[in-house]
C-alpha atoms as a PDB file:
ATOM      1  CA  UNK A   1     -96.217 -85.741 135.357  1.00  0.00           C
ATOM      2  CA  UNK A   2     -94.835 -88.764 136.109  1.00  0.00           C
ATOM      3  CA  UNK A   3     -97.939 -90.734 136.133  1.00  0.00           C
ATOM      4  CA  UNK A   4     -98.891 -89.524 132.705  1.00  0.00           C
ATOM      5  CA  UNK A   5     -95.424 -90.626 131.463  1.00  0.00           C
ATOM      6  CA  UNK A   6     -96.131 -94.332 132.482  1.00  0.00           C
ATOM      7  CA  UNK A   7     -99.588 -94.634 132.034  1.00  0.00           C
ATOM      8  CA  UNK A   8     -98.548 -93.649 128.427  1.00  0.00           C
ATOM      9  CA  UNK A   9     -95.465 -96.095 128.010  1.00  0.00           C
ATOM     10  CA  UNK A  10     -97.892 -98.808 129.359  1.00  0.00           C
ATOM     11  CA  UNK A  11    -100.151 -98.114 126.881  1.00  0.00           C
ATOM     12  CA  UNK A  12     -97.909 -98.141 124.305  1.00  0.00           C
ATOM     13  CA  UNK A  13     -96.579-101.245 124.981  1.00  0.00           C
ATOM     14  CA  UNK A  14     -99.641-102.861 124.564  1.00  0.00           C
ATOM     15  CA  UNK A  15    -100.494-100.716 121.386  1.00  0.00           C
ATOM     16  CA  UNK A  16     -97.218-102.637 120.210  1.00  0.00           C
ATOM     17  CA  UNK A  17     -97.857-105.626 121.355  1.00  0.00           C
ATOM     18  CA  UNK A  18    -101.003-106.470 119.548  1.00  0.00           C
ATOM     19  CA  UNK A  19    -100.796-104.767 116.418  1.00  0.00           C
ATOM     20  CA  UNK A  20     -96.780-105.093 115.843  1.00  0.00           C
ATOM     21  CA  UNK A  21     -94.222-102.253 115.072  1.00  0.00           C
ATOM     22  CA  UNK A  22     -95.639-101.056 111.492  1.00  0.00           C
ATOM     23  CA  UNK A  23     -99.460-100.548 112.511  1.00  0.00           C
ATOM     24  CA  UNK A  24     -98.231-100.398 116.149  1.00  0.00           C
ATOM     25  CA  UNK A  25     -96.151 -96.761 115.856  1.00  0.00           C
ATOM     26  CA  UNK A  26     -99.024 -95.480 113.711  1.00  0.00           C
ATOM     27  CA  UNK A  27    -101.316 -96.097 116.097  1.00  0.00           C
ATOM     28  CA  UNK A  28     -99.689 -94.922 118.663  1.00  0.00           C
ATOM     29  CA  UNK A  29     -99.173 -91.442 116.870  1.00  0.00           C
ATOM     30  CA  UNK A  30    -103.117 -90.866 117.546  1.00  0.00           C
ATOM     31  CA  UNK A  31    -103.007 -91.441 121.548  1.00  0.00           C
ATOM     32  CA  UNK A  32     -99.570 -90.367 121.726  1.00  0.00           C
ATOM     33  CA  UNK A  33    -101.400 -87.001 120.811  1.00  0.00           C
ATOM     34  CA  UNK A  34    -103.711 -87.260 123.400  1.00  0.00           C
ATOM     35  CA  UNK A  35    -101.561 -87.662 126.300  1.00  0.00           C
ATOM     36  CA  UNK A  36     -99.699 -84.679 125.416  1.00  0.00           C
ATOM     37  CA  UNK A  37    -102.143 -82.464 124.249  1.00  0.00           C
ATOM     38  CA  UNK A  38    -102.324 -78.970 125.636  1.00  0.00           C
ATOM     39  CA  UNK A  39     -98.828 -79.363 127.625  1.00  0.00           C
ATOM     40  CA  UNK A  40     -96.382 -77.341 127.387  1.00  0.00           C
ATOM     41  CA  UNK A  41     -94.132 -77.564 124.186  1.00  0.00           C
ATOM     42  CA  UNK A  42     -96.761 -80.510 122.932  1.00  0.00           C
ATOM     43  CA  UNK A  43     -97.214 -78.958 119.280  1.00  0.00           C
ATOM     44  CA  UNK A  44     -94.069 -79.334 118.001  1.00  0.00           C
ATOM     45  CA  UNK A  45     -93.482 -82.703 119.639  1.00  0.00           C
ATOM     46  CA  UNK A  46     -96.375 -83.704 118.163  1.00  0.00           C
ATOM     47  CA  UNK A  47     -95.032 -82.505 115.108  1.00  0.00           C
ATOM     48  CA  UNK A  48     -91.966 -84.740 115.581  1.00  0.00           C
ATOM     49  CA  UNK A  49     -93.738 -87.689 116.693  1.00  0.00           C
ATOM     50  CA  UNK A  50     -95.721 -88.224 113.648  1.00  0.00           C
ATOM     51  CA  UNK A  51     -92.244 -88.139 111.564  1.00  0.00           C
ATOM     52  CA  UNK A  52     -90.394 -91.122 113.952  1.00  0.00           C
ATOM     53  CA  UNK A  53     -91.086 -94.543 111.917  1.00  0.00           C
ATOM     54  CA  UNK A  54     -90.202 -97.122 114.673  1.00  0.00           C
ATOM     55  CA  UNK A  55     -90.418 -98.205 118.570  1.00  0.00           C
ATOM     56  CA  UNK A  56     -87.508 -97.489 119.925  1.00  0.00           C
ATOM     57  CA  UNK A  57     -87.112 -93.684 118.680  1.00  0.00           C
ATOM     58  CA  UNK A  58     -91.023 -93.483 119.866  1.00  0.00           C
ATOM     59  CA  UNK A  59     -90.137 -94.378 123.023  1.00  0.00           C
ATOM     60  CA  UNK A  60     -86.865 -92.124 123.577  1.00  0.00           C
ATOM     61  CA  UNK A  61     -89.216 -89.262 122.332  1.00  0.00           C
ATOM     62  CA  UNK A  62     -91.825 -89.739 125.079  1.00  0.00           C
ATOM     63  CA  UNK A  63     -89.021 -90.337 127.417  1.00  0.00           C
ATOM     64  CA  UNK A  64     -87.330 -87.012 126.528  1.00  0.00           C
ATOM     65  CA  UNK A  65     -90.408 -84.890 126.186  1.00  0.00           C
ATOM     66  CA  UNK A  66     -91.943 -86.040 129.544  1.00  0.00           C
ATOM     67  CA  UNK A  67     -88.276 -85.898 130.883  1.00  0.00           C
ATOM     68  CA  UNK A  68     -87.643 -82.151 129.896  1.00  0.00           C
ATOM     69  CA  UNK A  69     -91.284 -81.513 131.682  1.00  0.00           C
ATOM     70  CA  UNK A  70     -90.261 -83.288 134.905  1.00  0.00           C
ATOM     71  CA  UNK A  71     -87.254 -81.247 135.483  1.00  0.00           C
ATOM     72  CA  UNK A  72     -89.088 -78.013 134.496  1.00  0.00           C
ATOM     73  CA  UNK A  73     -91.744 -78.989 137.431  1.00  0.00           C
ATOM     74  CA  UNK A  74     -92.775 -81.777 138.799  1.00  0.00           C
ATOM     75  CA  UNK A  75     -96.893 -80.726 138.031  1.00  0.00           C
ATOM     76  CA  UNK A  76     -98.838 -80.734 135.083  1.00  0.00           C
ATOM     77  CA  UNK A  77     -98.243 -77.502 133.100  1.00  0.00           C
ATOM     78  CA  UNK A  78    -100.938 -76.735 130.110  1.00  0.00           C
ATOM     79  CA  UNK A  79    -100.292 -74.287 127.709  1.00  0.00           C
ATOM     80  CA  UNK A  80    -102.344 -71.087 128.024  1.00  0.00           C
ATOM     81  CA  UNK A  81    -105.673 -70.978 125.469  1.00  0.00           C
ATOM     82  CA  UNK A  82    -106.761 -68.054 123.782  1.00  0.00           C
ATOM     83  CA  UNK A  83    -109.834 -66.387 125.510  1.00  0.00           C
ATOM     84  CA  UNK A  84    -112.966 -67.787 123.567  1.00  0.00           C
ATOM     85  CA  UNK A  85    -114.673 -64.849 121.736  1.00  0.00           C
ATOM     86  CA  UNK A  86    -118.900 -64.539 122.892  1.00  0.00           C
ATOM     87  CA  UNK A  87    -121.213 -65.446 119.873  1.00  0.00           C
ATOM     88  CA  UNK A  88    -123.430 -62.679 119.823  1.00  0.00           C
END
């Protein structure tokens, strides 16, 4: 979990870095998606995310979400799918 969380932030800073805070944070929306996609709880952050306008809030978001899944267990935990139906 803790990998995820930093190979995220690092990417974010970057994001930030090149294309500045405006374009930056809506950039960032699209791969924040990515890394949390399918884990636990990740729809309604998601949710969230694409409603924070700046950096800093960004940031304590990730922070918090990948926090909260750090103290629930230290592994990666996806949400369950529902089974595929079989074309016929």
């Amino acid at each position: 979990m803790s990998e995820i969380h930093q190979v995220c932030r690092e990417h974010l800073d970057d994001l930030y870095a090149f294309y500045g805070e405006s374009k930056g944070v809506k950039i960032a929306r699209k791969h924040i998606s990515w890394y949390t996609k399918g884990l636990v709880g990740s729809a309604a952050f998601r949710y969230a995310m694409n409603q924070i306008p700046d950096i800093p809030a960004q940031l304590a978001a990730i922070d918090e979400f990948f926090g909260r899944l750090a103290e629930a267990d230290a592994r990666l935990r996806y949400e369950a799918e529902p089974p595929q139906e079989l074309a016929a």
